[in-house]
Protein backbone atom coordinates (compact mmCIF):
# COMPACT_ATOMS: atom_id res chain seq x y z
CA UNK A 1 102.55 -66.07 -40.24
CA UNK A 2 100.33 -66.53 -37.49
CA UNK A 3 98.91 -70.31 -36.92
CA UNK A 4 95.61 -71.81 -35.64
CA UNK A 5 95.81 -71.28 -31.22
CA UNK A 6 94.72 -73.68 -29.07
CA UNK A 7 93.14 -73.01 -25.28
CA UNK A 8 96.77 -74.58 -24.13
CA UNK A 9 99.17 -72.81 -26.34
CA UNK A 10 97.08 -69.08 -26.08
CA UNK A 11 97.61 -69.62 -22.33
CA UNK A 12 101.16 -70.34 -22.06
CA UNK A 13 101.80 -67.23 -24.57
CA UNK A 14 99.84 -64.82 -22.54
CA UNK A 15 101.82 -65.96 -19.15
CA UNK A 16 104.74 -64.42 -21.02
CA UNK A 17 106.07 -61.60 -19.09
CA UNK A 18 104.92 -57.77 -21.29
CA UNK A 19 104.41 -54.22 -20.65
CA UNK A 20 101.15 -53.56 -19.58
CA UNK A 21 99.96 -52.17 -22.67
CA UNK A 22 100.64 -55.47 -24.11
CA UNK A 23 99.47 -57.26 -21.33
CA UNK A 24 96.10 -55.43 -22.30
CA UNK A 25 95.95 -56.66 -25.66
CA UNK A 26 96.69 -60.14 -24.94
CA UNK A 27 93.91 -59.92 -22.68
CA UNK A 28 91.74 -59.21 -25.20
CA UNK A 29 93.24 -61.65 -27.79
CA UNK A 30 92.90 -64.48 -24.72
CA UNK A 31 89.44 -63.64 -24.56
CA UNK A 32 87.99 -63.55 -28.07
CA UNK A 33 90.02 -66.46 -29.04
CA UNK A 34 89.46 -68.67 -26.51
CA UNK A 35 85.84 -67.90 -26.79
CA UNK A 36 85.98 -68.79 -30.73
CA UNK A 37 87.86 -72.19 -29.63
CA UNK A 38 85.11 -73.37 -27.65
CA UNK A 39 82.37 -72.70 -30.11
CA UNK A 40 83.83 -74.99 -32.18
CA UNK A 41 81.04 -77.29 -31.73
CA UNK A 42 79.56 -79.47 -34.86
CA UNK A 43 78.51 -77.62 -37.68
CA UNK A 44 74.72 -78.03 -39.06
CA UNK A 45 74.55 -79.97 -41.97
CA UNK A 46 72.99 -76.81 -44.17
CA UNK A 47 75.56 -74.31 -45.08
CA UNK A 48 73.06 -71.94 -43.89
CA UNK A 49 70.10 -72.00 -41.38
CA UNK A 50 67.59 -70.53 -39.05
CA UNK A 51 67.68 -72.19 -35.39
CA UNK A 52 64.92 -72.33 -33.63
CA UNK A 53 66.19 -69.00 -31.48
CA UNK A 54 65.40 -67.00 -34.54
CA UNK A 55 69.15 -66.72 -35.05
CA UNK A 56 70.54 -67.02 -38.67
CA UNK A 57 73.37 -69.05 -39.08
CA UNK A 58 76.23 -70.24 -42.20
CA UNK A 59 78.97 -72.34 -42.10
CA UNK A 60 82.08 -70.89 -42.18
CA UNK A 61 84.63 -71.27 -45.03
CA UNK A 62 87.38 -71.88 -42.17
CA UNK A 63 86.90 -72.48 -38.27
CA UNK A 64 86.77 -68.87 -37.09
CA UNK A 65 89.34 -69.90 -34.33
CA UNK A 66 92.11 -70.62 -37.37
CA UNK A 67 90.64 -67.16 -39.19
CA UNK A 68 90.46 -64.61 -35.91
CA UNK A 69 94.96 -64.68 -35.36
CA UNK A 70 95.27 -63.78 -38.69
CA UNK A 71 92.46 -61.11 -38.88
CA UNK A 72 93.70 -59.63 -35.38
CA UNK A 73 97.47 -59.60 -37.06
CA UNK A 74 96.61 -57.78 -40.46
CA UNK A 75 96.55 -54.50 -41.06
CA UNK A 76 93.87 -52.27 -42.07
CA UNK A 77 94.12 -50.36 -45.63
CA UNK A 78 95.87 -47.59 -46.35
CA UNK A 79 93.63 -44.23 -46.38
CA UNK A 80 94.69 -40.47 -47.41
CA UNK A 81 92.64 -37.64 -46.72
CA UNK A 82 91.65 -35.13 -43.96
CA UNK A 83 89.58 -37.24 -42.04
CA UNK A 84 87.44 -35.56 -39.04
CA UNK A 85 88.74 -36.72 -35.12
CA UNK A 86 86.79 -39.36 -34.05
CA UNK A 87 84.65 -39.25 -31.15
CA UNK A 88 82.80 -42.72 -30.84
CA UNK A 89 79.84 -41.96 -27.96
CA UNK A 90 78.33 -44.72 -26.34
CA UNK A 91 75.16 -45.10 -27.61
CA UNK A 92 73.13 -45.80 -24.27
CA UNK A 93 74.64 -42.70 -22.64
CA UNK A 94 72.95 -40.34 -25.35
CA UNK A 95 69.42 -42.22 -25.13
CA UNK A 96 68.83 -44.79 -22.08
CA UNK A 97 65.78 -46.10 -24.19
CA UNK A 98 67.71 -47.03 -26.81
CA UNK A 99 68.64 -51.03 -26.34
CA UNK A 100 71.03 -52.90 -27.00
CA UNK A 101 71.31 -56.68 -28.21
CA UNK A 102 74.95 -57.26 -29.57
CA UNK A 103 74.73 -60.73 -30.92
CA UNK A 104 78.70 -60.39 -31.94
CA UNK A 105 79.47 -60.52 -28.31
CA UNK A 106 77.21 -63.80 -27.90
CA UNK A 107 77.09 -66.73 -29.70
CA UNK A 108 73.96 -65.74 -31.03
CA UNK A 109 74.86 -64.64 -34.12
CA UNK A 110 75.51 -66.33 -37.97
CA UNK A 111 79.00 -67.46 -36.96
CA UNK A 112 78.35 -68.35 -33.48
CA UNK A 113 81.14 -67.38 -32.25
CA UNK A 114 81.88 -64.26 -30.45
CA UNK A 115 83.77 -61.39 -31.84
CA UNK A 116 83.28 -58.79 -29.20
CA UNK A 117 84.86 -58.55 -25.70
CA UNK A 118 82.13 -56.16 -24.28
CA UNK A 119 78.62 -55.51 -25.14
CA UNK A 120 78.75 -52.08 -26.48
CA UNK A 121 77.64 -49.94 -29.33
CA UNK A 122 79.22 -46.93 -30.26
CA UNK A 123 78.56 -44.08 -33.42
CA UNK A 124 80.89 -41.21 -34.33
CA UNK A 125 79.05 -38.00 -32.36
CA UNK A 126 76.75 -36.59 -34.95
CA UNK A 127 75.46 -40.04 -36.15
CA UNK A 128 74.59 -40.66 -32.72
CA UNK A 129 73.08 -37.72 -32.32
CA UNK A 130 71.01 -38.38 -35.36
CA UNK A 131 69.79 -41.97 -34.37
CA UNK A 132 68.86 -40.29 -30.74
CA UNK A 133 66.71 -37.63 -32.84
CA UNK A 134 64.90 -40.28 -34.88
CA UNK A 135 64.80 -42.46 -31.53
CA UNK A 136 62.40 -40.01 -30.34
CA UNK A 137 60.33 -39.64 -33.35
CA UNK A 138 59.70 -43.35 -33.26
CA UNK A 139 58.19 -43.18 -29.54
CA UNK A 140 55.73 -41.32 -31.11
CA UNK A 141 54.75 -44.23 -32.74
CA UNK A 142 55.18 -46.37 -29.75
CA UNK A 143 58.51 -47.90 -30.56
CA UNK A 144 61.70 -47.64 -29.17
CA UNK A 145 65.13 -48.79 -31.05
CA UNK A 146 66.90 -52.06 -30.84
CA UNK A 147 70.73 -51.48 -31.96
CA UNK A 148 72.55 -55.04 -32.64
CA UNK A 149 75.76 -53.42 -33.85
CA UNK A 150 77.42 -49.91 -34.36
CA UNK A 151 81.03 -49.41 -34.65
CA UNK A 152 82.99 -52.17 -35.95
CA UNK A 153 86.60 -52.64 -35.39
CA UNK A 154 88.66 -53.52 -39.33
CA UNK A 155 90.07 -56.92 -37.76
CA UNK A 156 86.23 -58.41 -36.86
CA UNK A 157 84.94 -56.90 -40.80
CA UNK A 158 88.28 -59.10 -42.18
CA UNK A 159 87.15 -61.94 -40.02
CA UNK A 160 83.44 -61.49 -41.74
CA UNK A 161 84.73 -61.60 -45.17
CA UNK A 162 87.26 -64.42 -44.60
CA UNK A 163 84.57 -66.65 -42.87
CA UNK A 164 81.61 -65.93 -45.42
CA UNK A 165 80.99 -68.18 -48.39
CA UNK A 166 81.82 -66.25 -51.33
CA UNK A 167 78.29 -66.47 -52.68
CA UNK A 168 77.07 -64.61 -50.09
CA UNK A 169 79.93 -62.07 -49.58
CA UNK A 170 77.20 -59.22 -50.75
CA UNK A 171 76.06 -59.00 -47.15
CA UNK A 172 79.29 -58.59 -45.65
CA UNK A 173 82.09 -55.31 -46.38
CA UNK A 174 85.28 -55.86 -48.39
CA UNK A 175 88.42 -55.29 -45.59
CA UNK A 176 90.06 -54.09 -48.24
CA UNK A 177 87.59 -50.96 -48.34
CA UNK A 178 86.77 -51.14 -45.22
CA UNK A 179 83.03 -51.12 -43.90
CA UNK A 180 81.06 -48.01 -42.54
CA UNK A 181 80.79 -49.98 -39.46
CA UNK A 182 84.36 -49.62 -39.24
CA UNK A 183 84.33 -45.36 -39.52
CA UNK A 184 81.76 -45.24 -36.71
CA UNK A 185 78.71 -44.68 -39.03
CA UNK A 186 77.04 -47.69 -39.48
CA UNK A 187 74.31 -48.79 -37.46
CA UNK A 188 72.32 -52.41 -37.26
CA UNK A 189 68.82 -51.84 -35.54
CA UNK A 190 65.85 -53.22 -35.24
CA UNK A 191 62.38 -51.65 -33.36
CA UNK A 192 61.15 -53.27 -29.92
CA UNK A 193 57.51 -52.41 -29.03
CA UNK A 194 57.21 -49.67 -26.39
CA UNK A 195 54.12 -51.63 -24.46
CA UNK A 196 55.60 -55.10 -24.37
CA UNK A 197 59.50 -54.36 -24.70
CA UNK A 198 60.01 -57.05 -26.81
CA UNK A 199 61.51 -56.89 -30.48
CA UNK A 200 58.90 -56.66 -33.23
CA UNK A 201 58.80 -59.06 -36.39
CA UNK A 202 60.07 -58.45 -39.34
CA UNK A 203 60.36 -59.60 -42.68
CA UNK A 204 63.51 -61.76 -41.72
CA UNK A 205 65.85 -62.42 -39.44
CA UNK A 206 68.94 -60.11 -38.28
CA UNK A 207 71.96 -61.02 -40.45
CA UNK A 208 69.69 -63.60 -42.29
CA UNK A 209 71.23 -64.05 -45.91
CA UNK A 210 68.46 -64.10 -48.26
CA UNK A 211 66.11 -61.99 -50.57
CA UNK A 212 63.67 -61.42 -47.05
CA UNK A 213 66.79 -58.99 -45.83
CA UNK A 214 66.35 -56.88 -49.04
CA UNK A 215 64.88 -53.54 -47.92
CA UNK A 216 62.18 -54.08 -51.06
CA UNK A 217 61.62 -57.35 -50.61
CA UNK A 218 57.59 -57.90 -51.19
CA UNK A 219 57.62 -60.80 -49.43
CA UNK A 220 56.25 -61.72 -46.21
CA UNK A 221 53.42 -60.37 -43.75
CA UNK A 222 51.94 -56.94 -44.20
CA UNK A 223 52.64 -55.75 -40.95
CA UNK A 224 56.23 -57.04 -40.68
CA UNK A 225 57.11 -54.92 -44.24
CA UNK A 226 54.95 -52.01 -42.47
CA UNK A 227 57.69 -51.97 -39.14
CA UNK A 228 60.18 -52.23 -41.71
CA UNK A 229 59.51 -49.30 -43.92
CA UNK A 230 58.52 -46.64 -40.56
CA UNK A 231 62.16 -47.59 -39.37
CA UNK A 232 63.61 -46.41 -43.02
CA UNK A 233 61.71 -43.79 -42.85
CA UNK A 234 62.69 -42.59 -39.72
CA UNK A 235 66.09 -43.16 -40.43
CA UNK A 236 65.99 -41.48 -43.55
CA UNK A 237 64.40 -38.26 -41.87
CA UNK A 238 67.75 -37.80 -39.89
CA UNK A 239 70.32 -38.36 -42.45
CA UNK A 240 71.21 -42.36 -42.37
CA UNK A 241 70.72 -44.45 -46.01
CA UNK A 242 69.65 -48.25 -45.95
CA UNK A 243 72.02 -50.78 -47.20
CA UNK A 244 70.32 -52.03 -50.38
CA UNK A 245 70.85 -55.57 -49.28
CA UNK A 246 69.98 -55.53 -45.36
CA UNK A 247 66.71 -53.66 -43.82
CA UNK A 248 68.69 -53.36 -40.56
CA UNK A 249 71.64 -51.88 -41.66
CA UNK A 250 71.58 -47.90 -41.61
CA UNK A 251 74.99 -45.94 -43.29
CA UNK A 252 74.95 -42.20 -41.63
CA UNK A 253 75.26 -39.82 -44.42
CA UNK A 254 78.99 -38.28 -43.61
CA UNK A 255 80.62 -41.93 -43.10
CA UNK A 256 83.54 -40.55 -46.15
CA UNK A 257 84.56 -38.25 -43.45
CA UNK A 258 85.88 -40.30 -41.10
CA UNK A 259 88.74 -42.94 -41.40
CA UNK A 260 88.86 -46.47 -40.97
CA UNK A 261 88.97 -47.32 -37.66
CA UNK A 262 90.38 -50.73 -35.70
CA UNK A 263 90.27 -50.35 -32.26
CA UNK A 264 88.99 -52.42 -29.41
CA UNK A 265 86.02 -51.09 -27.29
CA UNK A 266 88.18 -52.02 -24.16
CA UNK A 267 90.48 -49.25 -25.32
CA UNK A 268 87.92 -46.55 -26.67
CA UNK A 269 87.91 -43.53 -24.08
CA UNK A 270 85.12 -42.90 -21.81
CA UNK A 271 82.53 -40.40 -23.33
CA UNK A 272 82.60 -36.95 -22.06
CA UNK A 273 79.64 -34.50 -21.52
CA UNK A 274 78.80 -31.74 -23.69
């Protein structure tokens, strides 16, 4: 069963001689747990909060450095079907516009800990395809898209669920279903203003935990529920469905078609042209 690592005990198991493709995969283990050891700083006193960065935040049921060994050792569920061949596109490659703040490769996100190695966002081809077409129907309306997360890898949705107070384990996917993040057709976004370049208010905060994140939520400033509904409706036009609890969170409408999927964006192959 694998145990809680320390910054001393992950190092002397990745000086272990390996093969290179294990070599790689220590790498990345060395990296996202050494990062979760050192944001083990103290915890706020709220279980759940919203720092002064605009950053929502909950305490975690465990550490996430004692949770991430076990998440990166489990396996993902079972699935039988005849799933479609991925083909995960980096998203900026598609649409330079299109940016990207991934807050699960900072510490600025509700854990605050990071969970990715690299920066990225990725959607199976014709979801990305789909958020590039509605990407240029919101210019239009001078805004361009702000993507906080795509593809998922099963281990990090595992870590989510272990990590989350039960009472609030309606904003985060069962691992043992699996989340659309996880098949490649899942998108987080958010709209930045065209003029300024700076992300636009809305009626709460990315991964915030509360009522404000419902896509109905009545709540709030006019103009913030305005920005809220173009995106859906935008997103709706080219085939993606908002998560009934989260205003960010966009599910592309052939997610059942693809499996589960758990690799590392280190180890996803480079996009080719078409």
């Amino acid at each position: 069963m694998p145990r809680p690592m320390s910054a001393t005990s992950l190092r002397a198991w990745f000086a272990r001689p390996s093969r290179s493709s294990t070599r790689r995969a220590r790498i990345t283990l060395a990296v996202l747990v050494l990062a979760a050891c050192s944001a083990n700083s103290p915890k706020p006193a709220q279980a759940d909060v919203a720092s002064a960065a605009g950053i929502f935040h909950v305490e975690p049921v465990r550490p996430v450095a004692e949770l991430l060994p076990f998440a990166l050792a489990a396996t993902p569920p079972v699935e039988h079907g005849d799933f479609r061949k991925t083909d995960l596109v980096d998203l900026v490659t598609l649409d330079p516009t299109i940016k990207l703040d991934i807050r699960y490769a900072t510490t600025r996100n509700f854990l605050g800990t990071p969970l990715y190695s690299q920066a990225r966002a990725f959607l199976q081809r014709p979801a990305a395809e789909a958020l590039v077409r509605a990407s240029l129907a919101l210019k239009r309306e001078g805004y361009g898209l702000l993507v906080h997360d795509a593809y998922r890898p099963w281990y990090v949705t595992k870590l989510f669920w272990d990590a989350t107070p039960v009472d609030k384990h309606r904003f985060v996917a069962d691992p043992a279903q699996g989340s659309r993040h996880n098949r490649g057709c899942a998108v987080d976004l958010t709209l930045y203003d065209l003029k300024t370049g700076k992300a636009v208010t809305m009626p709460s905060l990315y991964d915030e935990m509360s009522e404000r994140a419902y896509p109905a939520y009545t709540g709030g400033g006019e103009d913030a529920r305005a920005r809220r509904d173009l995106l859906r409706r935008h997103m709706e036009a080219e085939g993606f469905a908002v998560y009934e609890y989260e205003w960010w969170h966009f599910d592309y409408r052939d997610w059942q078609s693809y499996a589960i999927g758990n690799v590392r964006f280190e180890d996803i192959a480079a996009p080719r042209g078409r």
